[in-house]
Structures are given as structure tokens and as C-alpha cells.
N, C-alpha and C. Protein backbone atom coordinates (compact mmCIF):
# COMPACT_ATOMS: atom_id res chain seq x y z
N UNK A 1 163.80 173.29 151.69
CA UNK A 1 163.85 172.34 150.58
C UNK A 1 164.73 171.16 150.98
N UNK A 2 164.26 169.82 150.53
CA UNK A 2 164.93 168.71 150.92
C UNK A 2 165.77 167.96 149.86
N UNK A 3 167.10 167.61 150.20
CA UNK A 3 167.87 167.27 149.03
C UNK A 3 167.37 165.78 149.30
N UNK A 4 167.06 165.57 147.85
CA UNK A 4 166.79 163.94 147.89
C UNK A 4 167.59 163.38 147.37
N UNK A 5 168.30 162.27 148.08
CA UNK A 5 168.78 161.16 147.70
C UNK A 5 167.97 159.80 147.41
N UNK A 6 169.27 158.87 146.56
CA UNK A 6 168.57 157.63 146.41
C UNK A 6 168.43 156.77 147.83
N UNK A 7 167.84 155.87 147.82
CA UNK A 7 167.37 155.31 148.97
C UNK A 7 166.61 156.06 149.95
N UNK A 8 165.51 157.05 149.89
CA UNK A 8 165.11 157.82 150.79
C UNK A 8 163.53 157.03 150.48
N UNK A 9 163.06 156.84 151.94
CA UNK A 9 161.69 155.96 151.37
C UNK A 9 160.47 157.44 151.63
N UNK A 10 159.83 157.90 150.81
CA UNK A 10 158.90 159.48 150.43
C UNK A 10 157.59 158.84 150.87
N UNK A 11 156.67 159.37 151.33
CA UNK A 11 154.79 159.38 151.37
C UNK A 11 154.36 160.17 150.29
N UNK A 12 153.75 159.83 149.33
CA UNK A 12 153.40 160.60 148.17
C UNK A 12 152.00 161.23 148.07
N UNK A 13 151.69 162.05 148.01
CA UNK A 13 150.02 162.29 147.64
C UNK A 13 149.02 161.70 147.50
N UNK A 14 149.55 161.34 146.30
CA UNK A 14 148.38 160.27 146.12
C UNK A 14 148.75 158.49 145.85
N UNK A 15 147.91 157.91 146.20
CA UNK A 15 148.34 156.16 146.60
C UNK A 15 148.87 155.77 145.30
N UNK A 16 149.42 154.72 144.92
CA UNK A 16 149.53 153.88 143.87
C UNK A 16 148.09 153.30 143.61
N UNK A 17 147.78 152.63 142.54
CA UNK A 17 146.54 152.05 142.54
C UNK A 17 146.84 150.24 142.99
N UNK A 18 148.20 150.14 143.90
CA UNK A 18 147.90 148.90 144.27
C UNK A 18 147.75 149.22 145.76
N UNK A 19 147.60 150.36 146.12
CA UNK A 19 147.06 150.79 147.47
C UNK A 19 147.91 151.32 148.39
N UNK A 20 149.49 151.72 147.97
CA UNK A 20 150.28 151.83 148.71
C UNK A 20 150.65 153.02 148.58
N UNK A 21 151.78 154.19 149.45
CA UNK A 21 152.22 155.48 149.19
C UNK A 21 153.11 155.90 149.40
N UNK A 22 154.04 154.82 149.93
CA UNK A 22 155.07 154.61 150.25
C UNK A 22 155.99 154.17 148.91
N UNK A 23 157.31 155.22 148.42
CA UNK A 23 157.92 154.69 147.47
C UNK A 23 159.13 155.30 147.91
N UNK A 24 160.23 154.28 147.08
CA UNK A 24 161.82 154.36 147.36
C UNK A 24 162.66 155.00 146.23
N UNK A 25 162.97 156.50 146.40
CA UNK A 25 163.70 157.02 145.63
C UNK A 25 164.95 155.95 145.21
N UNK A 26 165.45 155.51 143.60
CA UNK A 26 166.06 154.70 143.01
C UNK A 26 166.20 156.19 142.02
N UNK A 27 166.42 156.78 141.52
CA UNK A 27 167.29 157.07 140.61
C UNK A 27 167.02 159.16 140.81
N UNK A 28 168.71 159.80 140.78
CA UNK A 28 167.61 161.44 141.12
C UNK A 28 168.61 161.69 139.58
N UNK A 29 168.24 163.51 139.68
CA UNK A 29 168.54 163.81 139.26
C UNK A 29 167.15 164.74 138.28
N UNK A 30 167.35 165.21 136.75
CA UNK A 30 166.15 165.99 136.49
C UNK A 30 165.09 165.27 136.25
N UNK A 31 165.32 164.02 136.33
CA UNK A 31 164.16 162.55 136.62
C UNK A 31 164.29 161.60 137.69
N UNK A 32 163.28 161.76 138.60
CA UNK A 32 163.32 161.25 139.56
C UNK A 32 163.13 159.66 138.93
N UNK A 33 163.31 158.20 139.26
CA UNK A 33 162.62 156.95 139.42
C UNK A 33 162.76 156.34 140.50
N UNK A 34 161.10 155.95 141.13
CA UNK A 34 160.80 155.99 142.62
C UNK A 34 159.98 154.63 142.33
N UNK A 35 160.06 153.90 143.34
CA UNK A 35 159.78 151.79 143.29
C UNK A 35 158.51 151.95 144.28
N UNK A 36 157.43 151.22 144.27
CA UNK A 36 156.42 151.62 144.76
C UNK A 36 156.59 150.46 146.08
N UNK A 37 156.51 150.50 147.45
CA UNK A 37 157.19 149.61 147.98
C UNK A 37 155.55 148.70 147.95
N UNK A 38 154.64 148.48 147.34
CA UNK A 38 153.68 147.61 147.86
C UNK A 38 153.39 146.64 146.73
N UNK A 39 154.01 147.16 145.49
CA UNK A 39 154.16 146.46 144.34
C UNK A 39 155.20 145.87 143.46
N UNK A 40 156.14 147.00 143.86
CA UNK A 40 157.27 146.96 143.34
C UNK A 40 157.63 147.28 141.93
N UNK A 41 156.50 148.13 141.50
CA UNK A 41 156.24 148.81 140.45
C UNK A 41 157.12 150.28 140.41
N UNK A 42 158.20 150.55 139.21
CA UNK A 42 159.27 151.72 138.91
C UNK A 42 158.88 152.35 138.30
N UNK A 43 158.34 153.71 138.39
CA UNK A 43 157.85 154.97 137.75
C UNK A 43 158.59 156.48 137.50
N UNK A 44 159.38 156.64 136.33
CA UNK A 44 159.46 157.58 136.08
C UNK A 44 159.12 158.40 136.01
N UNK A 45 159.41 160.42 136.82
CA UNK A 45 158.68 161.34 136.72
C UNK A 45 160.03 162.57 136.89
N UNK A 46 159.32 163.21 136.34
CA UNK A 46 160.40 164.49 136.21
C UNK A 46 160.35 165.84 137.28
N UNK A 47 161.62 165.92 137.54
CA UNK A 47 161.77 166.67 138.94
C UNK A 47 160.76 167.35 139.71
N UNK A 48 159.96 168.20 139.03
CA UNK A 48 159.21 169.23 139.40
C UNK A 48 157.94 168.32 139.71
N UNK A 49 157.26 167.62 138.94
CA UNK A 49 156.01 166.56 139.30
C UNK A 49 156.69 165.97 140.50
N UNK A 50 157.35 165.44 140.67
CA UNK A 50 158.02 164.68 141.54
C UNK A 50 157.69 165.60 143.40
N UNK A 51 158.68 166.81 143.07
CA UNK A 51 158.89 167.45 144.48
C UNK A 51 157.35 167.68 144.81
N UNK A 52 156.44 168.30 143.84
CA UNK A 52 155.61 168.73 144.02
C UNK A 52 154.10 167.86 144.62
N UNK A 53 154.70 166.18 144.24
CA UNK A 53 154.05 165.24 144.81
C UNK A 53 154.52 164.94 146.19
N UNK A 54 155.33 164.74 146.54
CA UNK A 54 155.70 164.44 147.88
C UNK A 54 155.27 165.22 148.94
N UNK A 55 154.80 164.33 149.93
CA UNK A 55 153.88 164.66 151.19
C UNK A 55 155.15 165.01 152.43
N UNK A 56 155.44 163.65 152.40
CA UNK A 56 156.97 163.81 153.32
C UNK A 56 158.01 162.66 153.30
N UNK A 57 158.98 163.03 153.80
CA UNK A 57 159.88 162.24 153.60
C UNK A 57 160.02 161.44 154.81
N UNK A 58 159.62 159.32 154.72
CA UNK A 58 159.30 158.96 156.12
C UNK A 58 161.16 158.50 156.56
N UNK A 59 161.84 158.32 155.88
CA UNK A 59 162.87 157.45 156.13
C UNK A 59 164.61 158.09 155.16
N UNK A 60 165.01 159.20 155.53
CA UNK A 60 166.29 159.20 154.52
C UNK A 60 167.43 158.35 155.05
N UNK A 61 168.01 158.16 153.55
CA UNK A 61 169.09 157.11 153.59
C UNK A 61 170.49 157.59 154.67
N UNK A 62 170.02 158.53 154.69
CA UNK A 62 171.08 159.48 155.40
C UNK A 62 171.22 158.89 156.99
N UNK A 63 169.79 158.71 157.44
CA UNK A 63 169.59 158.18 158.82
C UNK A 63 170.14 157.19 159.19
N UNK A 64 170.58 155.82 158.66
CA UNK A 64 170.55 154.94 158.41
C UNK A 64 171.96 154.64 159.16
């Protein structure tokens, strides 16, 4: 299991509908809010939808 932090950029399942799948964890906790990097569109979702969407994690803040 992967502890997510903010600033961690995720590959999600499924695309945004502005074509992108790439989004930037901005807020954790029992609600994730993740910034869609191709729109810049902020979507609230709650922990469990959240983990259970994520494909992989391309970039943690940790690396950095």
C-alpha cells in the first residue's frame, strides 16, 4: 500500500474527459482532491474511490 501525499502526480484509470490521466494529488486525507494536469480541473473523491482508481503512481513528491 502506498502512502499518498500531496504533490504526488497518480495515472488514473480512467482519462478525464479533456483527455488526460495524469492528476496531482492537492488535498489527502478521508477525501482525496486531485487537479487534472491537462485541464486543470479539481475533483473531489473519497478515499476508497480514490485508491481504488489509481493505476500508478508516476512521480512522488517525495522524489523530488
Amino acid at each position: 500500500m502506498h502512502k499518498y501525499i500531496v504533490g504526488d502526480i497518480v495515472k488514473m484509470r480512467k482519462p478525464h474527459p479533456c483527455g488526460s490521466d495524469e492528476w496531482e494529488v492537492t488535498r489527502t486525507g478521508m477525501d482525496f482532491r486531485i487537479k487534472c494536469l491537462g485541464c486543470g480541473r479539481q475533483v473531489m473523491l473519497p478515499r476508497p474511490k480514490f485508491e481504488k482508481g489509481v493505476k500508478k503512481v508516476l512521480r512522488s513528491s517525495t522524489d523530488l
